[in-house]
N, C-alpha and C. Protein backbone atom coordinates (compact mmCIF):
# COMPACT_ATOMS: atom_id res chain seq x y z
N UNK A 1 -10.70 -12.30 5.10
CA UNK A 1 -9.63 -12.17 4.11
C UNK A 1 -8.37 -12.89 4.60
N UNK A 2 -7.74 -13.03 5.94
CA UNK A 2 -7.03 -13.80 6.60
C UNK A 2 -7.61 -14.57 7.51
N UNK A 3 -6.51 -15.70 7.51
CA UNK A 3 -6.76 -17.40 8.06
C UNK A 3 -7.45 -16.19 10.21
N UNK A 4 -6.73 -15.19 10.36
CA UNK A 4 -6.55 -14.57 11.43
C UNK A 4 -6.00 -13.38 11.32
N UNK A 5 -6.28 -12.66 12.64
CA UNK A 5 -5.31 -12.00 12.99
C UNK A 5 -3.74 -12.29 12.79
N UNK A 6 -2.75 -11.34 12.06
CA UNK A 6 -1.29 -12.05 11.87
C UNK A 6 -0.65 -11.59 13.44
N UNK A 7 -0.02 -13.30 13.18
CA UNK A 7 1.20 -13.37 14.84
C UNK A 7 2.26 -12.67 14.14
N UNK A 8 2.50 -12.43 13.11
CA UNK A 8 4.18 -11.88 13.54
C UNK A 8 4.32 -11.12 12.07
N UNK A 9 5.31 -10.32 11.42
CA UNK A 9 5.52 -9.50 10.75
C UNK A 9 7.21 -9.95 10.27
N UNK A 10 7.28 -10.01 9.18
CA UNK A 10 9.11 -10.22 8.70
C UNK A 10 9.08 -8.58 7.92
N UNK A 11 10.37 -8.23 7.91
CA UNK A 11 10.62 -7.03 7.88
C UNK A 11 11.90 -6.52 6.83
N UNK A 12 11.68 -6.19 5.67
CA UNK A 12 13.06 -6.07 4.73
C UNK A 12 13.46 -4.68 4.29
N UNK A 13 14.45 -4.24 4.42
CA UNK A 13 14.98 -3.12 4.08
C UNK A 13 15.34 -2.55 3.09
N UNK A 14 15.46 -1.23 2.69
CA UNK A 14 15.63 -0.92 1.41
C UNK A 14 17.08 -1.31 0.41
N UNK A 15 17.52 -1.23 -0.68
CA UNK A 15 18.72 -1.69 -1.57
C UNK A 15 19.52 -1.68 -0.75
N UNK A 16 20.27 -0.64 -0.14
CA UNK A 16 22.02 -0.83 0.60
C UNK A 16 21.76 -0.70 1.92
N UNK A 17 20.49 -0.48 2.03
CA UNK A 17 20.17 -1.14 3.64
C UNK A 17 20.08 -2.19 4.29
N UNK A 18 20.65 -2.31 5.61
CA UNK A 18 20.23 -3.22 6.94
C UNK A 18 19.13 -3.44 7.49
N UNK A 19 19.00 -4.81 8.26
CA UNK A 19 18.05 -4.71 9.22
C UNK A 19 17.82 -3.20 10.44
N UNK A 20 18.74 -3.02 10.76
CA UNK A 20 19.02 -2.17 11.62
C UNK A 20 18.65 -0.60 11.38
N UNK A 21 17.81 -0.54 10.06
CA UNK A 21 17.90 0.80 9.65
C UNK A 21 16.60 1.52 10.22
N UNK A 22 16.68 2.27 10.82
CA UNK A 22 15.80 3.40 12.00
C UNK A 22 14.60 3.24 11.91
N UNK A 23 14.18 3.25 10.13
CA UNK A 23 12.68 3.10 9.81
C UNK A 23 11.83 1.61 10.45
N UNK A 24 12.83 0.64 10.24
CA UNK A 24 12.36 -0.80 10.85
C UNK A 24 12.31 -1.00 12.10
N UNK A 25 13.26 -0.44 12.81
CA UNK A 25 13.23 -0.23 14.39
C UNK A 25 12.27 -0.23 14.32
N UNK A 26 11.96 1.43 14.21
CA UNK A 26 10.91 1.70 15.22
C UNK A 26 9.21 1.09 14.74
N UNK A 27 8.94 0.71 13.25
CA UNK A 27 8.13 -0.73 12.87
C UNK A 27 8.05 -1.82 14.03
N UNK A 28 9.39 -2.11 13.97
CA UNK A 28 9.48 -3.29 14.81
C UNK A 28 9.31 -2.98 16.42
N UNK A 29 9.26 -1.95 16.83
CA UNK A 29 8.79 -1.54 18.63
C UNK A 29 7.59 -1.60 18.35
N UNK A 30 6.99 -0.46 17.32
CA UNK A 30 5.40 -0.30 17.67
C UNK A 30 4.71 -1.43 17.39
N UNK A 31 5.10 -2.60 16.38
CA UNK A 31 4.25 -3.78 16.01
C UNK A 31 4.48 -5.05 17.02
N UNK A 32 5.59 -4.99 18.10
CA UNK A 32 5.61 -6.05 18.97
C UNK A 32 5.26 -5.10 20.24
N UNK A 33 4.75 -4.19 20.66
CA UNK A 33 4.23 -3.60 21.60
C UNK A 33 2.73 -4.16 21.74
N UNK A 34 2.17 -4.00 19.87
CA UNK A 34 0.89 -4.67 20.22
C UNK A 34 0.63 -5.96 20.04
N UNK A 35 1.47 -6.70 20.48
CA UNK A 35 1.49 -8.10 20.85
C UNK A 35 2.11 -9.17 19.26
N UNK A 36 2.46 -8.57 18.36
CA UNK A 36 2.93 -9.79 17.23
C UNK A 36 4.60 -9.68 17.01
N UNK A 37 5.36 -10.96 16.74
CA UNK A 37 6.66 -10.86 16.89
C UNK A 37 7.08 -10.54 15.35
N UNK A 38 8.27 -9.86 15.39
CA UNK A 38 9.04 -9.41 14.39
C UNK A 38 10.27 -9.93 13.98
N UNK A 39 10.37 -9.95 12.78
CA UNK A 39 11.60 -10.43 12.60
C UNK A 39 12.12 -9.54 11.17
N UNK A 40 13.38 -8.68 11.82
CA UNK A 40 13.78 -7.84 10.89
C UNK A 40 14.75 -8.82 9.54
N UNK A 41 14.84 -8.48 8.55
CA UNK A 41 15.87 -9.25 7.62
C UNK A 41 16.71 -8.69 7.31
N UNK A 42 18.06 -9.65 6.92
CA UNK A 42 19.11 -8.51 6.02
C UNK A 42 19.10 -9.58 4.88
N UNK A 43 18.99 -8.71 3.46
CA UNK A 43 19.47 -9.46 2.13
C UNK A 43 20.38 -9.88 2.70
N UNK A 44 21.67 -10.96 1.63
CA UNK A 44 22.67 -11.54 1.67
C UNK A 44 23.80 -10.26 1.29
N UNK A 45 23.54 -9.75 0.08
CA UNK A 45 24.50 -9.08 -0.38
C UNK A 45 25.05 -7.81 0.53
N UNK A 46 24.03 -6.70 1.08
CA UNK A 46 24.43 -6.19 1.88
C UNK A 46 24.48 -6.22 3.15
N UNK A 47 24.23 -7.71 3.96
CA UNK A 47 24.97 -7.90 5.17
C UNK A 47 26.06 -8.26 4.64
N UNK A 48 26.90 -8.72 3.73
CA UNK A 48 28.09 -9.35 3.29
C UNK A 48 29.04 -7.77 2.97
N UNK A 49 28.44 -6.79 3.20
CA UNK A 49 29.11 -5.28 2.52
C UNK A 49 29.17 -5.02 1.03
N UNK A 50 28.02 -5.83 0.41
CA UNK A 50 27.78 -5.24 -1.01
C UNK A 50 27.25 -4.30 -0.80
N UNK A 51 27.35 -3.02 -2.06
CA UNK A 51 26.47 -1.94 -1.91
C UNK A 51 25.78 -2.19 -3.03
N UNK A 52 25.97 -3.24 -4.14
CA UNK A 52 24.64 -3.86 -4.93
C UNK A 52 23.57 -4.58 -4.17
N UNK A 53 22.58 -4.15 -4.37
CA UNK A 53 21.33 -5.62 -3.80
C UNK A 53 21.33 -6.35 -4.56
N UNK A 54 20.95 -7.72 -4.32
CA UNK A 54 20.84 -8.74 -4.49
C UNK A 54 20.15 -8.86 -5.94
N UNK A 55 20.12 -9.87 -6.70
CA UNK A 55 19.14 -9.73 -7.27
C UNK A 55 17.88 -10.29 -6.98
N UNK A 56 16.59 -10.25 -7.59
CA UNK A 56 15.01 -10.34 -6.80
C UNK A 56 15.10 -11.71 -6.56
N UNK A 57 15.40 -12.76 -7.00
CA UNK A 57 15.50 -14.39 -7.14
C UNK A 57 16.23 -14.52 -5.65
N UNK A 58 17.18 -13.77 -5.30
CA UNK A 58 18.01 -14.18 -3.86
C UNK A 58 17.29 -13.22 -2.98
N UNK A 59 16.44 -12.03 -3.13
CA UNK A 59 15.65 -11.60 -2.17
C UNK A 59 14.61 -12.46 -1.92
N UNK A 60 13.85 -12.82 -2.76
CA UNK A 60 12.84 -13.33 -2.75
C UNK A 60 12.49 -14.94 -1.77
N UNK A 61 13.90 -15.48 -2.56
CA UNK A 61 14.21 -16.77 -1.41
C UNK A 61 14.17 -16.59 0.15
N UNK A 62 15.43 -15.34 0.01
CA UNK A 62 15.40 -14.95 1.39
C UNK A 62 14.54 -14.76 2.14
N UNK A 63 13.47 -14.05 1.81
CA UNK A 63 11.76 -13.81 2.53
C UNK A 63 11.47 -14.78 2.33
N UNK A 64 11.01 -15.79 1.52
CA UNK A 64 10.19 -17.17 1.96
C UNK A 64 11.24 -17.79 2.99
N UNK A 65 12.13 -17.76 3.17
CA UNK A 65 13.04 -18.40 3.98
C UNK A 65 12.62 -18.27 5.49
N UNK A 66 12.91 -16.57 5.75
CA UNK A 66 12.13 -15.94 6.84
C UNK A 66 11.23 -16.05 7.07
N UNK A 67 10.30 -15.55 6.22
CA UNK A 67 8.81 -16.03 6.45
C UNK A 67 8.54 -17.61 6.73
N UNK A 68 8.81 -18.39 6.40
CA UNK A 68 8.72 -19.91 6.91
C UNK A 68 9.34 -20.05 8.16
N UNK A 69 10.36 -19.72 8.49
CA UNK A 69 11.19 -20.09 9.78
C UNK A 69 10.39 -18.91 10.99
N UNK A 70 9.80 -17.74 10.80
CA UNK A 70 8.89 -17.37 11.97
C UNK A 70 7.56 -17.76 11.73
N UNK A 71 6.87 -18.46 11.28
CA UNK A 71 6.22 -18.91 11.50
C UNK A 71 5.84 -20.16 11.64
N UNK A 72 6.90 -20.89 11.41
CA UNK A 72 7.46 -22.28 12.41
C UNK A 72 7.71 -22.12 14.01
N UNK A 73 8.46 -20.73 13.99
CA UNK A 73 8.74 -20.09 15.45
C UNK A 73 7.58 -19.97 16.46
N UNK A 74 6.70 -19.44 15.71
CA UNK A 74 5.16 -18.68 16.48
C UNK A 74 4.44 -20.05 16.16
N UNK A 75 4.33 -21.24 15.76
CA UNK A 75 3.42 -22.68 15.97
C UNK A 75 2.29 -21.95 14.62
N UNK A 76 2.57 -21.12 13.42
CA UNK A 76 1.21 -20.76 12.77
C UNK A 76 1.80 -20.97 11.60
N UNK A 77 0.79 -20.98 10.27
CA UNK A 77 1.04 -21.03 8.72
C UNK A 77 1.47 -19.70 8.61
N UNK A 78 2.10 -19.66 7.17
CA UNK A 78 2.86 -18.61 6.90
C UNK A 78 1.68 -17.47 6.56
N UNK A 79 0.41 -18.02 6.53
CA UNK A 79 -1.20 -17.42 6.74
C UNK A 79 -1.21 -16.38 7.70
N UNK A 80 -0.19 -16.38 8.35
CA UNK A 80 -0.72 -15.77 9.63
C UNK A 80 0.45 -14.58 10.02
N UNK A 81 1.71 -14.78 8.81
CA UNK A 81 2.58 -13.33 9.20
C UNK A 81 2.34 -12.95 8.02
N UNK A 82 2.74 -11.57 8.24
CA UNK A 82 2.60 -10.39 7.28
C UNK A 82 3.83 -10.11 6.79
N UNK A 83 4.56 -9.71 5.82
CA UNK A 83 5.64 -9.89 5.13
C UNK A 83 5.80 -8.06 4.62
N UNK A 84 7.15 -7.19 4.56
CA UNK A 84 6.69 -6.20 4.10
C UNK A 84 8.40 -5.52 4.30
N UNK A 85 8.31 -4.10 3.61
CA UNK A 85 9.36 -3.23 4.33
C UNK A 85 9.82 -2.20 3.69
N UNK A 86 11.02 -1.56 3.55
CA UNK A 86 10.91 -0.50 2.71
C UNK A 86 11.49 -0.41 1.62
N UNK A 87 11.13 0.32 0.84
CA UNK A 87 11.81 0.27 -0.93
C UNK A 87 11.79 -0.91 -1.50
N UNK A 88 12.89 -0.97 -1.73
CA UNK A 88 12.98 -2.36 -2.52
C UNK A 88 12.73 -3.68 -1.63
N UNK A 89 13.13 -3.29 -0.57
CA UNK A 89 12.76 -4.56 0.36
C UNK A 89 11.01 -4.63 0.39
N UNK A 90 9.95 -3.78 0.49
CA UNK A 90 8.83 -4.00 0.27
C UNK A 90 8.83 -4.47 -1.17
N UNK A 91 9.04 -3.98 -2.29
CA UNK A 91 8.58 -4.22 -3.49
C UNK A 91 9.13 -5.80 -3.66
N UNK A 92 10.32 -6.45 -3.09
CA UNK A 92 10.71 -7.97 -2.76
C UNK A 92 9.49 -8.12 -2.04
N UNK A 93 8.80 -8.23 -1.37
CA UNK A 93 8.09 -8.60 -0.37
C UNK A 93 6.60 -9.11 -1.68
N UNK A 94 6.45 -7.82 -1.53
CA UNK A 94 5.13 -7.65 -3.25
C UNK A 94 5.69 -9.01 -4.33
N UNK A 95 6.21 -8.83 -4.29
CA UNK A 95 7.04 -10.14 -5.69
C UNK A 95 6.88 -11.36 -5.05
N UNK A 96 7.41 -11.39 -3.79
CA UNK A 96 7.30 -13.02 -3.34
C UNK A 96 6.08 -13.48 -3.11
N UNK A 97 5.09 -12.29 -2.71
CA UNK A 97 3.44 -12.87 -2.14
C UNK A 97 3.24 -13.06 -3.80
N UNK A 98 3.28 -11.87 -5.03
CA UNK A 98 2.84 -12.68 -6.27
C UNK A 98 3.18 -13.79 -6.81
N UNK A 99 4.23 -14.02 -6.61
CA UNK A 99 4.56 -15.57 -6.94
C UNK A 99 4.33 -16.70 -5.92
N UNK A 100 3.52 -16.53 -4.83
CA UNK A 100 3.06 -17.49 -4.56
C UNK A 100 3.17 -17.37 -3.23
N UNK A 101 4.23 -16.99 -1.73
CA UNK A 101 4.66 -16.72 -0.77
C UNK A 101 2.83 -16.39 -0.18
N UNK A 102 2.44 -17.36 0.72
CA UNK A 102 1.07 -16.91 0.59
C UNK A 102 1.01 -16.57 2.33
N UNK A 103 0.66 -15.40 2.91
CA UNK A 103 1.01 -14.48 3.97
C UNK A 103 -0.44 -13.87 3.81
N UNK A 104 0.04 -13.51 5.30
CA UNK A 104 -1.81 -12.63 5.63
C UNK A 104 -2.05 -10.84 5.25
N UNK A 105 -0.48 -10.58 5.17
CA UNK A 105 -0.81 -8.88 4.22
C UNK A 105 0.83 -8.37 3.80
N UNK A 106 0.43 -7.75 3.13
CA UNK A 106 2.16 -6.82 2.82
C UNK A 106 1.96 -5.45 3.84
N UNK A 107 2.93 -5.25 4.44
CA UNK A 107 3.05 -3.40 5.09
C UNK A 107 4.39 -2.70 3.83
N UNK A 108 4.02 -2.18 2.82
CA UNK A 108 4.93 -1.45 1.85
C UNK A 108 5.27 -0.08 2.23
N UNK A 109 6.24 0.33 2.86
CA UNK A 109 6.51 1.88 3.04
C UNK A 109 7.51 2.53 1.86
N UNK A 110 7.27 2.88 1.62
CA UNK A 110 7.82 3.99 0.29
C UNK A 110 7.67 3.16 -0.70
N UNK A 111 7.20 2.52 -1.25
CA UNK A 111 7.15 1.37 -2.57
C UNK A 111 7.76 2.13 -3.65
N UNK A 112 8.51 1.66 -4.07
CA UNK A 112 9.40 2.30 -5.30
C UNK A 112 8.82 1.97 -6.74
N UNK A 113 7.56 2.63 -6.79
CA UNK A 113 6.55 2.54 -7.82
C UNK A 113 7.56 2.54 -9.37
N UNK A 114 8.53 3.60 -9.26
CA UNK A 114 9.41 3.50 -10.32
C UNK A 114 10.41 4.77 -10.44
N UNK A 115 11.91 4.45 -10.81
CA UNK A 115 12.67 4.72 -10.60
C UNK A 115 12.48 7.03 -10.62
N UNK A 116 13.35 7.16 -9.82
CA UNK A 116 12.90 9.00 -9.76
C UNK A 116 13.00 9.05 -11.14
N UNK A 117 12.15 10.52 -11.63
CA UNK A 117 12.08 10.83 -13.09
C UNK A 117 11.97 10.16 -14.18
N UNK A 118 11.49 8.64 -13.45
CA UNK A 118 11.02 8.07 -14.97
C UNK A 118 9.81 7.04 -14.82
N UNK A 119 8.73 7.86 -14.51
CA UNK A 119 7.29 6.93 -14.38
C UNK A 119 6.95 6.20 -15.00
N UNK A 120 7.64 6.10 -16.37
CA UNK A 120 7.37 5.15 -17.50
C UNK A 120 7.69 3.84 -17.10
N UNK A 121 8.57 3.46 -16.34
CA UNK A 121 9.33 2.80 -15.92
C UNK A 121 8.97 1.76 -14.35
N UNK A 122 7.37 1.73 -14.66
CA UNK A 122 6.91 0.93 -13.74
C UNK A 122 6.69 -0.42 -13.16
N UNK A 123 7.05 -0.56 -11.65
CA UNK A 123 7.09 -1.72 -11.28
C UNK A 123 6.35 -2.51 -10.71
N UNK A 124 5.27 -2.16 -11.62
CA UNK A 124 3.82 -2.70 -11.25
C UNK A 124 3.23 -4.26 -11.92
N UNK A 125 3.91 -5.24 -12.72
CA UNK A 125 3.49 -5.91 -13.64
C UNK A 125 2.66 -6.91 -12.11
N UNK A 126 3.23 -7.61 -11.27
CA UNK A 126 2.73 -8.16 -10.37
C UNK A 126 1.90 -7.70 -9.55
N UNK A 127 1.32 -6.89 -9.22
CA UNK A 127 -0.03 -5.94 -8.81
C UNK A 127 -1.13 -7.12 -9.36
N UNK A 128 -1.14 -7.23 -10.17
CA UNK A 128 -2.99 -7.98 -10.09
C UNK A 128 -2.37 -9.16 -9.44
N UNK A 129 -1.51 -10.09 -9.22
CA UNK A 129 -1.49 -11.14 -8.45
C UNK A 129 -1.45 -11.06 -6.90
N UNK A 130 -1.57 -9.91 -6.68
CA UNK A 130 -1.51 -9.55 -5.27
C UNK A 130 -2.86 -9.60 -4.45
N UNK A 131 -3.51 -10.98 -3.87
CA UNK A 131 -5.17 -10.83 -3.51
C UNK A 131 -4.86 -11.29 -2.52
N UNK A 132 -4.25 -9.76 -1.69
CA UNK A 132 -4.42 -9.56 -0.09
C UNK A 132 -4.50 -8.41 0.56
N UNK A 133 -4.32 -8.14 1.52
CA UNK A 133 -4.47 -6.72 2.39
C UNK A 133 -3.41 -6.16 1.81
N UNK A 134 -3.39 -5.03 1.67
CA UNK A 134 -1.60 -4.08 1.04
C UNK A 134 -1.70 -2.97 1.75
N UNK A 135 -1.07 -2.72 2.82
CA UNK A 135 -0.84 -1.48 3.23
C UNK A 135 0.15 -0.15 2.23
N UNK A 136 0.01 0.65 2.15
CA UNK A 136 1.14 1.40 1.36
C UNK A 136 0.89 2.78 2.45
N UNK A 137 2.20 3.02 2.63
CA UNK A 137 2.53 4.16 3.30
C UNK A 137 4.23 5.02 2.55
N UNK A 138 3.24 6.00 2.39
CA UNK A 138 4.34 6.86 1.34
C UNK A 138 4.42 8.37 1.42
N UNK A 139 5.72 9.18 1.67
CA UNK A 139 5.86 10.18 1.55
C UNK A 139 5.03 11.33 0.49
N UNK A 140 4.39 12.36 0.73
CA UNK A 140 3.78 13.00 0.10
C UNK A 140 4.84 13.83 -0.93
N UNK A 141 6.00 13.72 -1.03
CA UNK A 141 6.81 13.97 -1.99
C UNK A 141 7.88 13.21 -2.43
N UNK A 142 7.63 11.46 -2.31
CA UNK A 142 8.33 10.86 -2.41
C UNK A 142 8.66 10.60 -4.02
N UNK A 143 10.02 11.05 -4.48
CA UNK A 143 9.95 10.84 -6.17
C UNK A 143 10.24 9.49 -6.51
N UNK A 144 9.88 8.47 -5.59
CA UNK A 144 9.73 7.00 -6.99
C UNK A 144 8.17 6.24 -7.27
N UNK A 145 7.26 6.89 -6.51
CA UNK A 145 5.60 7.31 -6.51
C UNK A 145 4.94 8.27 -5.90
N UNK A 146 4.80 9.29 -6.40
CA UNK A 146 3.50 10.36 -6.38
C UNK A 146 2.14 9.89 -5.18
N UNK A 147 1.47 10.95 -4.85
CA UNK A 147 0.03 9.81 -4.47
C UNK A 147 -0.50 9.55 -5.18
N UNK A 148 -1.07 10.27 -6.47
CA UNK A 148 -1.72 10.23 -7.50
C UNK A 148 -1.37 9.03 -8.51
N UNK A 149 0.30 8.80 -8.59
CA UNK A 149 0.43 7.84 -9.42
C UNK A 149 0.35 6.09 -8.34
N UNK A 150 -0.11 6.48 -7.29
CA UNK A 150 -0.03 5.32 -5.89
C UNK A 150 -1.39 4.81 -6.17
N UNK A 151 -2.02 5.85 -6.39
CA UNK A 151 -3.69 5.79 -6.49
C UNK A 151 -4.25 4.76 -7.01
N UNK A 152 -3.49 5.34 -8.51
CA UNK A 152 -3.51 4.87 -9.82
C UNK A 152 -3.33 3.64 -9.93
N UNK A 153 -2.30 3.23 -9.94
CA UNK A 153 -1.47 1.83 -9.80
C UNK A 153 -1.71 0.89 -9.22
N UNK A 154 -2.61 1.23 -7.98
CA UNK A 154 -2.72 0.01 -6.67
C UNK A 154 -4.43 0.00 -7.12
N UNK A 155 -4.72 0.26 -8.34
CA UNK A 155 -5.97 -0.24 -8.98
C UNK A 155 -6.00 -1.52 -9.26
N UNK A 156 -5.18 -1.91 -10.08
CA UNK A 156 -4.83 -3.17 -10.11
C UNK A 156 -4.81 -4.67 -9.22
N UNK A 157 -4.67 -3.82 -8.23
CA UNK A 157 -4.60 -4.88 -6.72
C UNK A 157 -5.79 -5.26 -6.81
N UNK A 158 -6.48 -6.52 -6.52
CA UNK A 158 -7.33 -7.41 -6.39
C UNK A 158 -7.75 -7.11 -4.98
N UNK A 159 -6.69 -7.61 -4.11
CA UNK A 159 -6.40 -7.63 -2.56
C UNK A 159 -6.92 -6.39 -2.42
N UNK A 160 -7.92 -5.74 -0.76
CA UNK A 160 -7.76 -4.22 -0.06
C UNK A 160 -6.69 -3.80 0.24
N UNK A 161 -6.78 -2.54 -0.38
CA UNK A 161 -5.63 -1.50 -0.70
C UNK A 161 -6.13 -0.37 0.85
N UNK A 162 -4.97 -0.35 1.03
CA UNK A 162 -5.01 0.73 2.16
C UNK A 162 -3.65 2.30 2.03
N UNK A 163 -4.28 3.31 1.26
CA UNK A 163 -3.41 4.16 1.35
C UNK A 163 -2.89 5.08 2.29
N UNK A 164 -1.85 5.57 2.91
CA UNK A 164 -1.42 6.40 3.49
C UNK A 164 -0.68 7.56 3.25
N UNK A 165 -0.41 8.39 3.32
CA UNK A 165 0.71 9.94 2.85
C UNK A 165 0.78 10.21 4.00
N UNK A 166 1.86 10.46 4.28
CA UNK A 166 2.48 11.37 5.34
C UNK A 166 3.58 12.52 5.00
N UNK A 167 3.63 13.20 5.13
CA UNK A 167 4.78 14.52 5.17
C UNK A 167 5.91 13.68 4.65
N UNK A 168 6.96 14.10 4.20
CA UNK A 168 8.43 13.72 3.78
C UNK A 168 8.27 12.98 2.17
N UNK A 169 9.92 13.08 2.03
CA UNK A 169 10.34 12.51 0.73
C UNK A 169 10.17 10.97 0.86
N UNK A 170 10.75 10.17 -0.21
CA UNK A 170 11.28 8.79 0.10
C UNK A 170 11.64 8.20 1.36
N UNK A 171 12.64 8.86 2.31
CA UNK A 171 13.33 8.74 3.47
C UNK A 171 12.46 8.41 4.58
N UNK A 172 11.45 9.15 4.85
CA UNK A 172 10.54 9.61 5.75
C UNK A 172 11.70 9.40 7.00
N UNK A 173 12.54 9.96 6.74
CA UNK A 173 13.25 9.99 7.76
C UNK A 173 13.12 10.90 9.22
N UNK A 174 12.34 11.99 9.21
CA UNK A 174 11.46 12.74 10.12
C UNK A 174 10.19 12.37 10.57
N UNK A 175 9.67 11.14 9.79
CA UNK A 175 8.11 10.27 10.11
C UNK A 175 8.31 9.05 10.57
N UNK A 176 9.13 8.68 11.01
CA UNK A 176 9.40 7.05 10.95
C UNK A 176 8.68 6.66 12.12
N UNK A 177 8.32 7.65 13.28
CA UNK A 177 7.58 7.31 14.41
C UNK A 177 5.99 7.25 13.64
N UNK A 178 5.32 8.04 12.99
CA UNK A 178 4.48 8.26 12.46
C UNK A 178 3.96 7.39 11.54
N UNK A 179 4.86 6.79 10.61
CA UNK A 179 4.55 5.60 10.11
C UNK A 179 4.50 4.01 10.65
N UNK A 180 5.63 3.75 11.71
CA UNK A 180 5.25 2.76 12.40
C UNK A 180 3.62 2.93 13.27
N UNK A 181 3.18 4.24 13.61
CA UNK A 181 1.94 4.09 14.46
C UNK A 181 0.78 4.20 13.40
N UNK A 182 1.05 4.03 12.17
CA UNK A 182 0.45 3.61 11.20
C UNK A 182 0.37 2.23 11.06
N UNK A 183 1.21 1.24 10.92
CA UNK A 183 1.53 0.06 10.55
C UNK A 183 1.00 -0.71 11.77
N UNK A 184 1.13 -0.16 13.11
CA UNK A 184 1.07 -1.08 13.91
C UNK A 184 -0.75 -1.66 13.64
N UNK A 185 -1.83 -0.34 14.18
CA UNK A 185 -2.77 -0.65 14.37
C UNK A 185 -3.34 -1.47 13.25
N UNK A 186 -2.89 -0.98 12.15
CA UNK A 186 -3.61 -1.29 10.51
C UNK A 186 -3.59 -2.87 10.64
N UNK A 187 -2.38 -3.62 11.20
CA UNK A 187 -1.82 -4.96 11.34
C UNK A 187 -3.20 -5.88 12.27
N UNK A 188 -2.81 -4.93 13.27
CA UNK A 188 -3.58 -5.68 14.40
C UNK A 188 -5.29 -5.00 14.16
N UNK A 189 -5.81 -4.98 13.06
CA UNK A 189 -7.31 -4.55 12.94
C UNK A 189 -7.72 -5.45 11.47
N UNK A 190 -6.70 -6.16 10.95
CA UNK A 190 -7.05 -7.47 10.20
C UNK A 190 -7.61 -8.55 10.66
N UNK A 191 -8.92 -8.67 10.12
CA UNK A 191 -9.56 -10.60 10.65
C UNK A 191 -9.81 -10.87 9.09
């Protein structure tokens, strides 16, 4: 399903989040422990101190941007990193591989299936263009996807779907060790 094993992982954060935000850390320890390099991102708007994100057209650039420049870094095609991160920064991630950003898997943690209290309101239209590995790792009470509605939804995916639940809301702000030792192995057990 991949060119390889992926060398390296780019990493995007949720709406008014940083690179720097706890959940990516510790992503980024456990996935360069087992040997692939990382490279965390910040949108434009909120490294600049917007508390709007960007819109998807300037995220989206931004990850092919990244994604091209580490894997110019590591001597490999963009075949060979994995692209991914949380909230909206995963669901950017999902958008850029459907439109074309062609990478060896997404790691999606909390995927913001659709906005709290309104499931109708799903952000699934790019799901069938997605024919690659998809990790999803999501709070078992996270209100912007359910598991059930995770289930559901990542039917669509073409690509192997790999689900996860762990304890916590959206935040997984008490799992973040737990989900990186999720992400790491899942990464490094792709050929």
């Amino acid at each position: 399903m991949t060119e390889s094993p992926p060398a390296g992982l780019v990493l995007t954060p949720g709406a008014s989040a940083r690179r720097d935000h706890s959940g990516l850390v510790a992503i980024d320890q456990a996935v360069t422990n087992v040997g692939l390099a990382v490279e965390r991102v910040d949108f434009p708007g909120p490294a600049a101190g917007k508390r709007r994100p960007d819109p998807p057209a300037v995220c989206i650039a931004t990850i092919r941007t990244a994604t091209e420049e580490l894997a110019d870094r590591l001597g490999v095609s963009t075949r060979r990193v994995a692209i991914g991160g949380r909230s909206f920064g995963g669901r950017m991630c999902s958008m850029a591989a459907a439109e074309g950003l062609r990478v060896a898997a997404l790691v999606l943690v909390s995927y913001p299936l659709h906005p709290p209290g309104r499931p109708e309101r799903l952000r699934t239209a790019h799901f069938p263009d997605l024919n690659l590995p998809c990790l999803f790792v999501s709070g078992r009470r996270d209100a912007f996807a359910t598991p059930a509605e995770l289930e559901q939804e990542t039917e669509a995916i073409p690509g192997p779907v790999t689900l996860v639940f762990v304890d916590g809301d959206h935040s997984l702000r008490k799992n973040e060790s737990a989900v990186a030792d999720i992400v790491a192995p899942w990464l490094t057990g792709l050929t």
